[in-house]
Protein backbone atom coordinates (compact mmCIF):
# COMPACT_ATOMS: atom_id res chain seq x y z
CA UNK A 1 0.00 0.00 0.00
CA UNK A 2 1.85 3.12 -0.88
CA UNK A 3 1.57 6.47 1.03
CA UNK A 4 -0.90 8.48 -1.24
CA UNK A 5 -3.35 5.14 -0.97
CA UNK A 6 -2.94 5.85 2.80
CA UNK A 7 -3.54 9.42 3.05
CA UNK A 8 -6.71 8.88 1.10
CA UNK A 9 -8.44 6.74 3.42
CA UNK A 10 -10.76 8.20 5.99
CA UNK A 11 -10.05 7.63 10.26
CA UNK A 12 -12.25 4.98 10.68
CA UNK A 13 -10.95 3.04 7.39
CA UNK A 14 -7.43 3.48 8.55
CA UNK A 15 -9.14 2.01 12.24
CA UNK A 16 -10.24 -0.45 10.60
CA UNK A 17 -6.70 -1.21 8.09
CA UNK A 18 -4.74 -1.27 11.27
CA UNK A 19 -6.83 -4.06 13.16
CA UNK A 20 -7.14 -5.96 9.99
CA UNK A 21 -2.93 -5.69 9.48
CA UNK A 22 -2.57 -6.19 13.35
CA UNK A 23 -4.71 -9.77 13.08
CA UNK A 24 -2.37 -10.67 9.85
CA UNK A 25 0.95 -9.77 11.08
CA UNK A 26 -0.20 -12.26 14.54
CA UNK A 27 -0.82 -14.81 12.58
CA UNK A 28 2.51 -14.27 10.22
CA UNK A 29 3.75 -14.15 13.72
CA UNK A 30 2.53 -17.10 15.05
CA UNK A 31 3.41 -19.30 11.65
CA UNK A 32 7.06 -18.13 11.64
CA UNK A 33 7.34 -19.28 15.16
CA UNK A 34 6.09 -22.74 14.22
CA UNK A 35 7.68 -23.20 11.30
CA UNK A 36 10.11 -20.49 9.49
CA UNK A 37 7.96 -18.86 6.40
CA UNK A 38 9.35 -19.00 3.22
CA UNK A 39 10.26 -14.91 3.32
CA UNK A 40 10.71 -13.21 6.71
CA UNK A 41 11.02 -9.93 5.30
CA UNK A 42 7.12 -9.76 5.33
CA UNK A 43 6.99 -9.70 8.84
CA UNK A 44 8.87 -6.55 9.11
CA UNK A 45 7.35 -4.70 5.95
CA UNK A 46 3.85 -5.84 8.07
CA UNK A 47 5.39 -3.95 11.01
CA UNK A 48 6.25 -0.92 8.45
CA UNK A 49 2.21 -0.58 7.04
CA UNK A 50 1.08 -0.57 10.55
CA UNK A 51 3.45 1.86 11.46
CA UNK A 52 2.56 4.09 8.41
CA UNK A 53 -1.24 3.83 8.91
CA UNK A 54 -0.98 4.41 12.61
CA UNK A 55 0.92 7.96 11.97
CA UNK A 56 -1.66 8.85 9.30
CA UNK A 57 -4.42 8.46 12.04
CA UNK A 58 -2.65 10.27 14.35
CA UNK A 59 -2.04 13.16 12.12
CA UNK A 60 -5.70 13.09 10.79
CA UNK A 61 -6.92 12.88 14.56
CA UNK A 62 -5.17 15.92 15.33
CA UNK A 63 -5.88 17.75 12.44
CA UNK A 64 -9.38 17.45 13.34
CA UNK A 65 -8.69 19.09 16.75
């Protein structure tokens, strides 16, 4: 998902985005731990999207201050 896809998304969609990445990157979580997956770098570009989305809603939240 690239930034401008991001910044076009309302708060509640990027609420919703983050839980939805959140349950995906436990579960990547959770398989690498049982057995190593195939490409580990998706674990920490999973960790990157959250991190994105999260500072989006923050900045949206206090824009609307």
């Amino acid at each position: 998902m690239e930034n401008k896809d991001i910044i076009a998304l309302s708060a509640q969609e990027l609420k919703d985005k983050i839980k939805e990445e959140k349950a995906g990157l436990n579960k990547l979580t959770m398989n690498h731990a049982i057995s190593p997956i195939e490409n580990p770098i998706t674990i920490r570009s999973a960790r990157k999207l959250i991190a994105r989305l999260s500072t989006e809603l923050t900045k949206k939240e206090k824009a609307s201050k």
